[in-house]
N, C-alpha and C. Protein backbone atom coordinates (compact mmCIF):
# COMPACT_ATOMS: atom_id res chain seq x y z
N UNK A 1 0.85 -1.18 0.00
CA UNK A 1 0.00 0.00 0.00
C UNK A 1 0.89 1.24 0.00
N UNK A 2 0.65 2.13 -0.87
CA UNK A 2 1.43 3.34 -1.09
C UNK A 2 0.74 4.60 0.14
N UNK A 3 1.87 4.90 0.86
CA UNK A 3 1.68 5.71 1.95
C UNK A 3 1.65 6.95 1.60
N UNK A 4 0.73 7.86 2.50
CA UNK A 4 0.01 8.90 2.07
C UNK A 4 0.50 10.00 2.89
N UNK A 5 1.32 10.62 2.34
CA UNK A 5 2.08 11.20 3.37
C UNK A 5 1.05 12.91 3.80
N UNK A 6 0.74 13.35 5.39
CA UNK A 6 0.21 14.45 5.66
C UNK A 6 0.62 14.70 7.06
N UNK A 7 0.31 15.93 7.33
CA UNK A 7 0.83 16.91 8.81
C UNK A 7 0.02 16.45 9.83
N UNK A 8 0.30 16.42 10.92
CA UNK A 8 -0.54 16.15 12.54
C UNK A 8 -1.78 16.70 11.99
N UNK A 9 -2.31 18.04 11.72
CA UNK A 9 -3.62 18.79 11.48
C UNK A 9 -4.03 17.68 10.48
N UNK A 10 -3.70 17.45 9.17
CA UNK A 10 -4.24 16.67 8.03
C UNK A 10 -5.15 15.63 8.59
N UNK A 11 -4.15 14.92 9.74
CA UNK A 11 -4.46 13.68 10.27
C UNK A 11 -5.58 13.39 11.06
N UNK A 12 -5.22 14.93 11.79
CA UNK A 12 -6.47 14.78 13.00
C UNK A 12 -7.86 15.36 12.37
N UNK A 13 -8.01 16.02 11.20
CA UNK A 13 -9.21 16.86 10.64
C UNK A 13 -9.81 15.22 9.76
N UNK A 14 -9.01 14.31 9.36
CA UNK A 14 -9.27 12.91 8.86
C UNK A 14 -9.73 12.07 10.08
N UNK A 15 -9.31 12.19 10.86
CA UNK A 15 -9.79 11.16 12.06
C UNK A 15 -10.86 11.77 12.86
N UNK A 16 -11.24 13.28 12.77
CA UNK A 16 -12.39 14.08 12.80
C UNK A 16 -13.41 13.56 12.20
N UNK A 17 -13.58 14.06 10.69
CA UNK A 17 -14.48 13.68 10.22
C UNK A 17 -14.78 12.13 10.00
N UNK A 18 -14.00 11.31 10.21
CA UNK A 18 -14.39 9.35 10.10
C UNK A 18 -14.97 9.54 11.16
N UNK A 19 -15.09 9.94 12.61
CA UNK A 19 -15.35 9.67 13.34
C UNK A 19 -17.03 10.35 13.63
N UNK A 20 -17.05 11.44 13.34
CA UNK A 20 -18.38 11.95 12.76
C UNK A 20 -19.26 11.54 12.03
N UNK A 21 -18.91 11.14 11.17
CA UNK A 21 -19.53 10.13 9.96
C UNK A 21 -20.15 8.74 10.92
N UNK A 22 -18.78 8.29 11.71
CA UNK A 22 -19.42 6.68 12.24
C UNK A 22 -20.40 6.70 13.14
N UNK A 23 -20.12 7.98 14.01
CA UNK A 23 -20.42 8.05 15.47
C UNK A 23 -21.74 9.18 15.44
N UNK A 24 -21.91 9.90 14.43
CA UNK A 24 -23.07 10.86 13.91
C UNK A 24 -24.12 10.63 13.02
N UNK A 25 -23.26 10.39 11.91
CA UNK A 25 -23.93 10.64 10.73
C UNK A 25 -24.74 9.78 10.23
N UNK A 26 -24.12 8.41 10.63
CA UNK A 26 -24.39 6.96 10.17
C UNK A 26 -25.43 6.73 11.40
N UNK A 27 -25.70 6.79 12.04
CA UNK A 27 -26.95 6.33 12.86
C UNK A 27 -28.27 7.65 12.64
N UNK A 28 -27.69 8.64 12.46
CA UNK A 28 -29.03 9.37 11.92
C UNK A 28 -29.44 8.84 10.97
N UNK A 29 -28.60 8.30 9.65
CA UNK A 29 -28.64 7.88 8.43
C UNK A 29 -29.98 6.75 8.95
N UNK A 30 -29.61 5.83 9.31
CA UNK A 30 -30.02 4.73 9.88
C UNK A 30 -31.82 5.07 10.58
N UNK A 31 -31.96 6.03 11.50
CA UNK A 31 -33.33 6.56 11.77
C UNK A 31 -33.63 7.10 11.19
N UNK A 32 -32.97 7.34 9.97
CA UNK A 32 -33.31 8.49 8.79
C UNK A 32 -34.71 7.36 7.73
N UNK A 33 -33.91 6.18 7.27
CA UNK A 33 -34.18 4.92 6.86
C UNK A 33 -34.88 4.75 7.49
N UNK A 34 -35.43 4.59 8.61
CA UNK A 34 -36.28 3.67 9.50
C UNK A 34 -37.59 4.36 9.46
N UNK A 35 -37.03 5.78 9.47
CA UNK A 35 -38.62 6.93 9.37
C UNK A 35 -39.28 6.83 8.20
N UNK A 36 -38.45 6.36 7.10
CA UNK A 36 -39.33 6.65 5.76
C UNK A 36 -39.96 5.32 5.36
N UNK A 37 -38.83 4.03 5.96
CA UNK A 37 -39.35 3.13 5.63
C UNK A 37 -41.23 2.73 6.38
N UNK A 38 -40.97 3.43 7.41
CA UNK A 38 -42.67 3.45 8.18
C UNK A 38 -43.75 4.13 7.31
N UNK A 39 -43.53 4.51 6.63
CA UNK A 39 -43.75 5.85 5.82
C UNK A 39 -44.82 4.88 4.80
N UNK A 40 -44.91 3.75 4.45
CA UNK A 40 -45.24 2.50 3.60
C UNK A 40 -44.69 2.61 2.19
N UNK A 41 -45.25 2.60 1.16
CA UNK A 41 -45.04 1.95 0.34
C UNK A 41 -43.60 2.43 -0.37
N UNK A 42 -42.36 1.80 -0.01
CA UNK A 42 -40.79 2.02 -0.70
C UNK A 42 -41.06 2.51 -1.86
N UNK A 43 -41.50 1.89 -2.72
CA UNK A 43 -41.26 1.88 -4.65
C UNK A 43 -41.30 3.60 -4.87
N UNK A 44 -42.43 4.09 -4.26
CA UNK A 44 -42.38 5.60 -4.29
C UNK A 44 -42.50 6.43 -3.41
N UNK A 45 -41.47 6.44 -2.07
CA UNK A 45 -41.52 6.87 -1.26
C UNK A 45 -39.65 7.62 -1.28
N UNK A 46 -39.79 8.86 -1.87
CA UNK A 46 -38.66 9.66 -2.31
C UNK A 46 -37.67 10.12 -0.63
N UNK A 47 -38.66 10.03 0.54
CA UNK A 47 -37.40 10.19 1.36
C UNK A 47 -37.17 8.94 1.64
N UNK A 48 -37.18 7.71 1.38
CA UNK A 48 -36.34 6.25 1.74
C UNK A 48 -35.29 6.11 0.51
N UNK A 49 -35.57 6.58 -0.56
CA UNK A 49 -34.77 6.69 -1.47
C UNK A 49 -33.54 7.70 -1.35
N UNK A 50 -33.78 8.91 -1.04
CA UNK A 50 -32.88 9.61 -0.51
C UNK A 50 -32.25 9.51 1.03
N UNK A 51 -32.70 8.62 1.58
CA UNK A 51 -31.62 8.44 2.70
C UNK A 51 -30.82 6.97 2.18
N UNK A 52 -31.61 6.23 1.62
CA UNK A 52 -30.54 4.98 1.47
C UNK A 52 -29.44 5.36 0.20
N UNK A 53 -29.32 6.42 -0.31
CA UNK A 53 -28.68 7.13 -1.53
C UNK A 53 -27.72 7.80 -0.39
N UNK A 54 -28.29 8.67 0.30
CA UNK A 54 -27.01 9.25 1.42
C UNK A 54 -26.29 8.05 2.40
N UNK A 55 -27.07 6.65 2.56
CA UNK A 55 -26.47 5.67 3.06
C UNK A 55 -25.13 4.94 2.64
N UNK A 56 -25.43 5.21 1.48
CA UNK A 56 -24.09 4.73 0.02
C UNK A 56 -23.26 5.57 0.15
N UNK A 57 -23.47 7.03 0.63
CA UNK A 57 -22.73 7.50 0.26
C UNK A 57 -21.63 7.57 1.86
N UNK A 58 -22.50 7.57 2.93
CA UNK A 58 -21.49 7.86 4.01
C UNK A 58 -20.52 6.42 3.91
N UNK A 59 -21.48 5.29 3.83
CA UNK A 59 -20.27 4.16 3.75
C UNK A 59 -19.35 4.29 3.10
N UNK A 60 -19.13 4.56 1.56
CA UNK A 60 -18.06 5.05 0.68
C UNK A 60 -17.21 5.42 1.51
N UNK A 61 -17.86 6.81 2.08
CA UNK A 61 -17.09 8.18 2.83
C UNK A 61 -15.83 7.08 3.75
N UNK A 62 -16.62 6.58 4.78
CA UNK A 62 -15.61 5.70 6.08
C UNK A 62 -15.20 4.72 5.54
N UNK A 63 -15.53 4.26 4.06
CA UNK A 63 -14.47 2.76 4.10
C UNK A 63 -12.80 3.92 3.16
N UNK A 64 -12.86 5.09 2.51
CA UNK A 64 -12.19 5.80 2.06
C UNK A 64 -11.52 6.63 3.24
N UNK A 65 -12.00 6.76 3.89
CA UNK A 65 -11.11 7.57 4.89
C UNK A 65 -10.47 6.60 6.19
N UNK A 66 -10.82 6.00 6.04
CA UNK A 66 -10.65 4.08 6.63
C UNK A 66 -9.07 3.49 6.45
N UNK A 67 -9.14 3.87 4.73
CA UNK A 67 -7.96 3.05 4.10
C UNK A 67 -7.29 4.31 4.28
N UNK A 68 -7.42 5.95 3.79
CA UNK A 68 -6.50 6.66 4.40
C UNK A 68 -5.32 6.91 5.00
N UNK A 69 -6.31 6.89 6.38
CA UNK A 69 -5.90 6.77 7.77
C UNK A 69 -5.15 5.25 7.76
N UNK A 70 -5.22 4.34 7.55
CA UNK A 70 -4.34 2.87 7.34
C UNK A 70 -3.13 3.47 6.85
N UNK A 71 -3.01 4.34 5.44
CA UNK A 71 -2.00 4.46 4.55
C UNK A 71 -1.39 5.89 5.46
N UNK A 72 -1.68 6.11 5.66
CA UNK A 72 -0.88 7.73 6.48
C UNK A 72 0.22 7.63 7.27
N UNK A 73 1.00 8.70 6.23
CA UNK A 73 2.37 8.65 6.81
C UNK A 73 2.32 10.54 7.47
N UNK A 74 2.36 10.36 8.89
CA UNK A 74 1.93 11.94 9.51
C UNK A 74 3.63 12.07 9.77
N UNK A 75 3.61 13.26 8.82
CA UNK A 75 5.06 13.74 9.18
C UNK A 75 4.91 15.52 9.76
N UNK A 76 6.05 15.20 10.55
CA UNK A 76 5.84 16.63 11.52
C UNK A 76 7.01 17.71 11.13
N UNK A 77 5.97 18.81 10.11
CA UNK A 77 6.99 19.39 9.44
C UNK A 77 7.49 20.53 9.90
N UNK A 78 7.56 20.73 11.75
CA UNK A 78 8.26 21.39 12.09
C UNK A 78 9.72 21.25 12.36
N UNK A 79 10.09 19.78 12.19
CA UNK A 79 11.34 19.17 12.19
C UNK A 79 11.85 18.95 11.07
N UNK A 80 11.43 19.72 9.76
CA UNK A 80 11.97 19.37 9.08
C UNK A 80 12.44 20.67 8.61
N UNK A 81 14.38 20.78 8.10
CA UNK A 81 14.94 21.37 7.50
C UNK A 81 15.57 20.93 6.21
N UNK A 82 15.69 22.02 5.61
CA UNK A 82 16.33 21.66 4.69
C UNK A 82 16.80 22.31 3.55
N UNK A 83 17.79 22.88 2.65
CA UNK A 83 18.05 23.87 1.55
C UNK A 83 17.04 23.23 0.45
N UNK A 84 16.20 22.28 0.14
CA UNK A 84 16.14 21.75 -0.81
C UNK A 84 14.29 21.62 -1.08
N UNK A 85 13.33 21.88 -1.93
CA UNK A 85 11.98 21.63 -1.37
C UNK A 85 11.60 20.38 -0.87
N UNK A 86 10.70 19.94 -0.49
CA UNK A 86 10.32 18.71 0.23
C UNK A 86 9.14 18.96 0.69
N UNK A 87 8.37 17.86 1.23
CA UNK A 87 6.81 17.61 1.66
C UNK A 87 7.07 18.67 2.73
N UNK A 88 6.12 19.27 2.87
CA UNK A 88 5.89 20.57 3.99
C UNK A 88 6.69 22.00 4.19
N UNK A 89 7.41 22.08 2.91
CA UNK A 89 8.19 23.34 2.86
C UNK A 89 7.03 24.41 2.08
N UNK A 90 7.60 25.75 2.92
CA UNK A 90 6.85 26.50 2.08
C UNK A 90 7.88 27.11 1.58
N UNK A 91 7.41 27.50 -0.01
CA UNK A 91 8.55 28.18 -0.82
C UNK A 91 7.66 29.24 -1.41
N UNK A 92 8.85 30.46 -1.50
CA UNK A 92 8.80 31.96 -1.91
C UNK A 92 9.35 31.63 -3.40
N UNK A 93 7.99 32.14 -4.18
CA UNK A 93 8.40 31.91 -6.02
C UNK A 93 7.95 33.34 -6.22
N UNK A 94 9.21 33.73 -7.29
CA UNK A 94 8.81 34.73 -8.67
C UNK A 94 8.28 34.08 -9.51
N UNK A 95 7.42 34.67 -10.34
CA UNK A 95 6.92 34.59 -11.95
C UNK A 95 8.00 34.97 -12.08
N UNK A 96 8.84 34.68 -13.30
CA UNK A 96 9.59 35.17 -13.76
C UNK A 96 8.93 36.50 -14.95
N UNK A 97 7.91 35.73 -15.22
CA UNK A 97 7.07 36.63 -16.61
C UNK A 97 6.26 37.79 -16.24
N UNK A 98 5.95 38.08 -14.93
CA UNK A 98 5.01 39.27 -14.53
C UNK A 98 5.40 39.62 -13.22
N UNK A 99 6.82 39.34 -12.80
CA UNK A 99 7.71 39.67 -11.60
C UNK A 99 6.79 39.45 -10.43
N UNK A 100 5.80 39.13 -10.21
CA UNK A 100 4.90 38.77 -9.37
C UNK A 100 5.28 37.57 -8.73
N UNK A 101 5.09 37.75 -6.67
CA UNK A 101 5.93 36.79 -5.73
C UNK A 101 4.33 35.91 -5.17
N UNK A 102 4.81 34.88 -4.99
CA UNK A 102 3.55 33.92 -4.39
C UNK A 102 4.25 32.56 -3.28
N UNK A 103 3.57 32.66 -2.10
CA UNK A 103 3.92 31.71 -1.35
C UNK A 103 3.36 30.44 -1.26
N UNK A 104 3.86 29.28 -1.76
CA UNK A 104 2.97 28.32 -1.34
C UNK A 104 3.46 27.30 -0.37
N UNK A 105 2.65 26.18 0.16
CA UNK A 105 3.28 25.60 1.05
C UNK A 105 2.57 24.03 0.26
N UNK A 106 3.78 23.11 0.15
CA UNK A 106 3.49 21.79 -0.52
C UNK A 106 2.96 21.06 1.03
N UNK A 107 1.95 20.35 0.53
CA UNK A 107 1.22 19.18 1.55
C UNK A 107 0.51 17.92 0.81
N UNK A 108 0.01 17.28 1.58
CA UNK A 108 -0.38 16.17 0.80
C UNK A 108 -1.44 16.28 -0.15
N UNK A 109 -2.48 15.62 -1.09
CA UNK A 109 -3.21 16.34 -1.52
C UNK A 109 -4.62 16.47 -0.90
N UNK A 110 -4.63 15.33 0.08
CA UNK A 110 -6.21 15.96 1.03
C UNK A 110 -6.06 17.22 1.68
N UNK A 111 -4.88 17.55 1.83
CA UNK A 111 -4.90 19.16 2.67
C UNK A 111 -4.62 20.35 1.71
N UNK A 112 -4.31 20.10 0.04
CA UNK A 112 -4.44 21.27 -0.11
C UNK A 112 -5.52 22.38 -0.05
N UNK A 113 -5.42 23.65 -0.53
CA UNK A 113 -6.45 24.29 -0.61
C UNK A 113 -5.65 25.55 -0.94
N UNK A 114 -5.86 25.88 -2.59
CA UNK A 114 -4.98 26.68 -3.26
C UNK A 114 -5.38 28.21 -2.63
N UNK A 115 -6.44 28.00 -2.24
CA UNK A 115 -7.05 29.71 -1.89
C UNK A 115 -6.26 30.17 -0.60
N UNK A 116 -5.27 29.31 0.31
CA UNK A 116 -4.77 29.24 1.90
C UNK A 116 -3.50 29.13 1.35
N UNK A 117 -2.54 28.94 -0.49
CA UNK A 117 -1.58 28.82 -0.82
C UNK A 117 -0.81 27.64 -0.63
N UNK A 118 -1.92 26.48 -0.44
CA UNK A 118 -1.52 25.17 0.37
C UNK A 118 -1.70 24.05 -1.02
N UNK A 119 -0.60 23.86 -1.80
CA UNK A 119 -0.65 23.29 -2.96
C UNK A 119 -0.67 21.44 -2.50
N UNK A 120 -0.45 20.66 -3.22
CA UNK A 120 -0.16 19.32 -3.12
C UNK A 120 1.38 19.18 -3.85
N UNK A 121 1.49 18.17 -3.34
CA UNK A 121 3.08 17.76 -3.94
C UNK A 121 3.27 16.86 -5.10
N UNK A 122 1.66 16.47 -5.54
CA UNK A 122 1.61 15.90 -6.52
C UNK A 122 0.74 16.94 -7.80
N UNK A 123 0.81 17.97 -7.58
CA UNK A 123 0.24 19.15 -8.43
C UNK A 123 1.11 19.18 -9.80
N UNK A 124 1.31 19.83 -10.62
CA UNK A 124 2.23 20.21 -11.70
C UNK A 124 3.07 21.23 -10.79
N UNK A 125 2.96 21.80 -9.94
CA UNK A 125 3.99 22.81 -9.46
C UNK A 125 4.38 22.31 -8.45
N UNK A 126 3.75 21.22 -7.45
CA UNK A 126 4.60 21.12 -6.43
C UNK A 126 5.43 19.80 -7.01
N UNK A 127 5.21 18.81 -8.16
CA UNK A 127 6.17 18.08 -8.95
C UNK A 127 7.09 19.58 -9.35
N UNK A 128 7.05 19.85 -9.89
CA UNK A 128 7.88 20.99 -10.74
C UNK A 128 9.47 21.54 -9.40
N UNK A 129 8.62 21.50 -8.67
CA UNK A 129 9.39 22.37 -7.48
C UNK A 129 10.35 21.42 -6.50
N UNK A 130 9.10 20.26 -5.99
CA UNK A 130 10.27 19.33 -5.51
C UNK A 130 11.65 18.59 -5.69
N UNK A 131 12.27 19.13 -4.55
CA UNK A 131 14.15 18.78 -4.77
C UNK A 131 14.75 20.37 -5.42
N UNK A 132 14.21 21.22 -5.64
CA UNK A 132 14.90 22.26 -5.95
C UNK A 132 15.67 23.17 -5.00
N UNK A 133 16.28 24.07 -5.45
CA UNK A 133 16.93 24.54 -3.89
C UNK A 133 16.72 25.95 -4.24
N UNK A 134 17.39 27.35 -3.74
CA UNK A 134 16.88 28.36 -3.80
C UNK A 134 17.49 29.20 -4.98
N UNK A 135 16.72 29.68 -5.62
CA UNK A 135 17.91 30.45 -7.09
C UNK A 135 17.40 29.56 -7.91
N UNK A 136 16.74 28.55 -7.62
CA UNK A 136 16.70 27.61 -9.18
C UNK A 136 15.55 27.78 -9.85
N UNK A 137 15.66 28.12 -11.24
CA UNK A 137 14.40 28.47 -11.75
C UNK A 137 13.22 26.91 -12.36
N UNK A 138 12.30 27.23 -12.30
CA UNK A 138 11.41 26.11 -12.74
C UNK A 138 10.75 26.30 -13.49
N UNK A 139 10.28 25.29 -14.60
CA UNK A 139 9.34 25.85 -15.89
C UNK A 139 8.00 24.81 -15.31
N UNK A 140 7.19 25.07 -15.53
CA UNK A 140 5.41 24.27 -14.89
C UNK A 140 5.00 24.64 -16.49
N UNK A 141 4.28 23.13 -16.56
CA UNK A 141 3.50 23.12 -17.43
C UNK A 141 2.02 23.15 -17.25
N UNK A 142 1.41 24.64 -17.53
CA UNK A 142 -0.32 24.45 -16.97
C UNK A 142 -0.85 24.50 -18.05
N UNK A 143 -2.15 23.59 -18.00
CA UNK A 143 -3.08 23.94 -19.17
C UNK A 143 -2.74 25.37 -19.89
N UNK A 144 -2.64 25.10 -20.71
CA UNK A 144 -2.85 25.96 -22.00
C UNK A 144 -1.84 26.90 -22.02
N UNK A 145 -0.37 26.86 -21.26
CA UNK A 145 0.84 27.77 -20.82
C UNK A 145 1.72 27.29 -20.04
N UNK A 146 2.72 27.90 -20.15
CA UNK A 146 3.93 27.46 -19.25
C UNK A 146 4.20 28.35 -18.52
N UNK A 147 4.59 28.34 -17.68
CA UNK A 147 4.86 29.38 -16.14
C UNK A 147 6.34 29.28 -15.98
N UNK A 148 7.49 30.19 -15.76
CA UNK A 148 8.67 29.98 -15.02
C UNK A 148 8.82 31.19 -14.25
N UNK A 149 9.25 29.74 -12.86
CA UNK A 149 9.20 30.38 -11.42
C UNK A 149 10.97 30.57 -10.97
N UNK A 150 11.61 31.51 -10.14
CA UNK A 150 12.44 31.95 -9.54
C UNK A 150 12.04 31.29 -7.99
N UNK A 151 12.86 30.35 -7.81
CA UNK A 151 13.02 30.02 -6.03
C UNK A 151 13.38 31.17 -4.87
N UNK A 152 12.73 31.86 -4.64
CA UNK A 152 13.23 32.91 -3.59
C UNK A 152 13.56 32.59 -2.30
N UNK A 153 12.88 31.41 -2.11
CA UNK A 153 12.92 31.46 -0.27
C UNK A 153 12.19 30.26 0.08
N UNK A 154 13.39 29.08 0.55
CA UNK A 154 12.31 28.00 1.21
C UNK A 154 12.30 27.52 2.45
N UNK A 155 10.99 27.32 3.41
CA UNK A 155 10.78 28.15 4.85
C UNK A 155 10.24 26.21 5.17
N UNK A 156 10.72 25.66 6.57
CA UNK A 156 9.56 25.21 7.24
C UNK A 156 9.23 25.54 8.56
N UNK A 157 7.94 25.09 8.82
CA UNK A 157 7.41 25.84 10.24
C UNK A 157 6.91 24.12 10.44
């Protein structure tokens, strides 16, 4: 099984919500079912249909966040240094093309969230970037353009 590498927070907001899901969601689910099924006749009875449709779906949810949490490799990226990028560095990039500076910070990909500057390491830029060191320029290939970035500054916290 290929390990899934994410931060203490990643881990615990994953073992959050499985646990919500098992311990919440899934037994409302369950009286959810039970109310409509009283309800009589199934074949056209649209809230038994829509809870056993949200039933499919929370199981999905916990057998996926299940195997996750199995595969998770929680690395603590306040111990980690280094001249070079790597899982949990945040790095200071130029555009080279519109001199414009942007910070992002590589994480796994359940924790990104590009709008917080929190890329994945399996993105086109956080491939592009990983193992680079500072000064080194990078070319990213994005839909429909190419981007080259200037390494300014790579930080972990």
């Amino acid at each position: 099984m290929e390990r899934i590498p994410m931060t203490h927070d990643g881990y615990k907001k994953l073992t959050e919500e499985l646990d919500r899901l098992i311990k919440i969601e899934r037994p409302k689910n369950i009286a959810d079912i039970s109310t409509a099924r009283a309800h009589g006749d199934l074949s056209e009875n649209a809230e038994y249909h829509a809870a056993k449709e949200r039933q499919s779906f929370i199981v999905g949810r916990i057998q996926e966040l299940q195997s996750k949490k199995a595969a998770a490799q929680v690395i603590d990226t306040s111990k980690l240094s280094n001249n070079r990028v790597a899982f949990g560095a945040k790095v200071k990039l130029l555009n080279i093309e519109t001199d414009e500076e942007i910070v992002y910070q590589l994480l796994g990909a359940d924790e990104a969230d590009v709008k917080k500057g929190i890329i994945s390491i399996t993105s086109p830029v956080g491939k592009a970037l990983i193992a680079k060191e500072k000064g080194d320029e990078v070319t990213v290939s994005a839909p429909g353009r190419t981007i080259e970035y200037e390494i300014l500054e790579i930080t972990f916290e």
